[in-house]
Protein backbone atom coordinates (compact mmCIF):
# COMPACT_ATOMS: atom_id res chain seq x y z
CA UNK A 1 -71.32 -76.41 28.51
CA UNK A 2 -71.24 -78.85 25.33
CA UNK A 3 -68.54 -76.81 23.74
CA UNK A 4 -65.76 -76.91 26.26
CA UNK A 5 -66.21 -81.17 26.77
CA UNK A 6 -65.83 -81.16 22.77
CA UNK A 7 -62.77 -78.84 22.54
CA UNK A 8 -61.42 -81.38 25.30
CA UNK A 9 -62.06 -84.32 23.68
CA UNK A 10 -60.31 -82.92 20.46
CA UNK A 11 -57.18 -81.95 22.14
CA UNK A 12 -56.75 -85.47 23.57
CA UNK A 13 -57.16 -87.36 20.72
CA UNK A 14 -54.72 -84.81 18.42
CA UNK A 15 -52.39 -85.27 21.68
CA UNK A 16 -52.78 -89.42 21.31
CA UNK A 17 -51.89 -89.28 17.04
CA UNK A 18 -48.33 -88.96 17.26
CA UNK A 19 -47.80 -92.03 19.48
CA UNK A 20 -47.49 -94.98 18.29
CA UNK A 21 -48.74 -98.36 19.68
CA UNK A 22 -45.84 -100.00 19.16
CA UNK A 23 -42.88 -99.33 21.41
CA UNK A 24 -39.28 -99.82 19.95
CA UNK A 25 -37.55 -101.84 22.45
CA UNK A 26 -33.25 -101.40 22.25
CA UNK A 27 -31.49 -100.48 19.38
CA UNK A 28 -31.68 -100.57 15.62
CA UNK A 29 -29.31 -103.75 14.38
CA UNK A 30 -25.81 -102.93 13.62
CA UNK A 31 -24.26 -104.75 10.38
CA UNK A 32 -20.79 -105.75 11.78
CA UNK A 33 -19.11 -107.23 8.52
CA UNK A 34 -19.98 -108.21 5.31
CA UNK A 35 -17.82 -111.35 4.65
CA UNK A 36 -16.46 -112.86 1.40
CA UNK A 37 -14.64 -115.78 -0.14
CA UNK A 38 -12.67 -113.17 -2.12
CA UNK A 39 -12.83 -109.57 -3.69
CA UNK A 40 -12.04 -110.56 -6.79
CA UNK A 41 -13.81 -113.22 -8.67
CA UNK A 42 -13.34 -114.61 -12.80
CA UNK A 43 -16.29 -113.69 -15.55
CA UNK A 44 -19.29 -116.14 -14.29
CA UNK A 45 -17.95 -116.96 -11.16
CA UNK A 46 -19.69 -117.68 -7.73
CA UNK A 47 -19.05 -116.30 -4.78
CA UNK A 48 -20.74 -116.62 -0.86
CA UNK A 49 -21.30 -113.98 1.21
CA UNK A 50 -22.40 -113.62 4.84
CA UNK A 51 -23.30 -110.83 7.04
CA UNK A 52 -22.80 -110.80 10.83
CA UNK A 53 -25.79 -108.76 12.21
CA UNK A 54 -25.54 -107.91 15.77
CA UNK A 55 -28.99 -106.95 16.85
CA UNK A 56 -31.84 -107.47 20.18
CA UNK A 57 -34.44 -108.21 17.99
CA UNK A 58 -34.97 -111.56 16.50
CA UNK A 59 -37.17 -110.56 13.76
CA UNK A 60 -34.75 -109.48 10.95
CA UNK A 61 -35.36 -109.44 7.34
CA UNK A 62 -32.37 -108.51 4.90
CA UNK A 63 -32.25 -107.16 1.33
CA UNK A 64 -29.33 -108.25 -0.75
CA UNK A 65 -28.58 -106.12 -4.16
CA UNK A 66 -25.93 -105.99 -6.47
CA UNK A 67 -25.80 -103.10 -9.62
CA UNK A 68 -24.60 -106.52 -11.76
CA UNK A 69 -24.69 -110.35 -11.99
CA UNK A 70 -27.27 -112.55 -9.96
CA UNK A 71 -27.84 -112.89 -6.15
CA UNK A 72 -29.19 -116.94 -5.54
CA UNK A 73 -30.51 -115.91 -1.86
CA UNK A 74 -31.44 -112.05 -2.07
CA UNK A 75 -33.35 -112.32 1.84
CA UNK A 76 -31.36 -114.92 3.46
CA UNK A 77 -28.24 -113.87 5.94
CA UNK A 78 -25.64 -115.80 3.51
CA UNK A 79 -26.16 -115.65 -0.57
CA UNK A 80 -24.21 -116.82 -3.58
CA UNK A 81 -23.63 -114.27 -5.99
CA UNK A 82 -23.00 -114.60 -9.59
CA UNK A 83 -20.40 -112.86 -11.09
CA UNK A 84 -21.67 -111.86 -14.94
CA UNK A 85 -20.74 -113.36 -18.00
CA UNK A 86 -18.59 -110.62 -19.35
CA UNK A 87 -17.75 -107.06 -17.94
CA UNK A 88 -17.05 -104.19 -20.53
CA UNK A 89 -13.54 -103.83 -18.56
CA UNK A 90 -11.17 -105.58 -16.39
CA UNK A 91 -11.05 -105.36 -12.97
CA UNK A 92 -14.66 -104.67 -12.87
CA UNK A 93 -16.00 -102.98 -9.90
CA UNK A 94 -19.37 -104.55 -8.87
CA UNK A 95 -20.83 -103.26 -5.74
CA UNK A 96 -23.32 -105.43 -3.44
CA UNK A 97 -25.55 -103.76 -1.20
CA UNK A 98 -26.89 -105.34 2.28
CA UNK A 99 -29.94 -103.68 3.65
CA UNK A 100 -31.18 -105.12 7.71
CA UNK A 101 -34.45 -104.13 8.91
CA UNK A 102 -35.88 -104.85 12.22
CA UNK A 103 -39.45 -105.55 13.51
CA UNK A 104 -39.68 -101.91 13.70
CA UNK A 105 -38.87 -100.80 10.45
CA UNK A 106 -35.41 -99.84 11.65
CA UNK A 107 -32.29 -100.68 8.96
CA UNK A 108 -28.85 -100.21 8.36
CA UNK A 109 -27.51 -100.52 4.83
CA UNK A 110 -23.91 -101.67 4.11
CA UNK A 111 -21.95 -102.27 0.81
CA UNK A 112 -19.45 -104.71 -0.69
CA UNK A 113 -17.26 -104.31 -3.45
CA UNK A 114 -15.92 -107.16 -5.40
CA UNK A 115 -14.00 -106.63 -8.90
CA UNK A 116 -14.62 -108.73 -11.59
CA UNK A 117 -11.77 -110.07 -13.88
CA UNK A 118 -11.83 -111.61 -17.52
C-alpha cells in the first residue's frame, strides 16, 4: 500500500519541475529604433545614441556593444560612443549592438552601423 502513495508522490512532483514560479506577463520588449546624430562620424569623434524600447514591463536592462571605439554609458537607454583614433581604412564600418532584456530574461538584440572617416 506504501508503494503506490510513493509512485504518486513522484509523478507529481516530476509533473510540478517544468513550471516555473514566475509567470511572464505580456510580451517580450520590442526595440523600435536605434537613433543617431549621424552615420558617419570623423577619427575620435563622439556620437549619442538612443533606443526607443516599446515594452509592458518596467524593469529593463540594456547592453550596449560596439566591435570598435568606446561606449561612455554601455547599460543606460542613451550612450555616447567614441569613434577610434584611427581606422585601418576609410569609410570604416563600425557596428553597435543593442541588446534589451526584460524582468524575465526575455531580449531582443538590434544593430547600428556607423562608418568611420579619416
Amino acid at each position: 500500500m506504501l508503494k503506490p502513495l510513493l509512485v504518486g508522490m513522484a509523478v507529481l512532483a516530476i509533473a510540478g519541475c517544468g513550471t516555473s514560479g514566475i509567470l511572464m506577463k505580456g510580451k517580450p520588449p520590442v526595440i523600435r529604433t536605434i537613433q543617431a546624430e549621424s552615420s558617419d562620424v570623423q577619427v575620435g569623434a563622439g556620437i549619442h545614441l538612443k533606443a526607443q524600447v516599446v515594452s509592458e514591463s518596467e524593469d529593463l536592462t540594456y547592453a550596449w556593444q560596439a566591435n570598435n571605439g568606446l561606449l561612455a554609458k554601455p547599460t543606460e537607454t542613451t550612450t555616447l560612443w567614441i569613434a577610434p583614433s584611427a581606422v585601418p581604412f576609410s569609410p570604416y564600418p563600425v557596428t553597435i549592438a543593442l541588446t534589451v532584456k526584460d524582468e524575465y530574461g526575455r531580449n531582443v538584440k538590434a544593430t547600428y552601423q556607423i562608418r568611420v572617416h579619416q
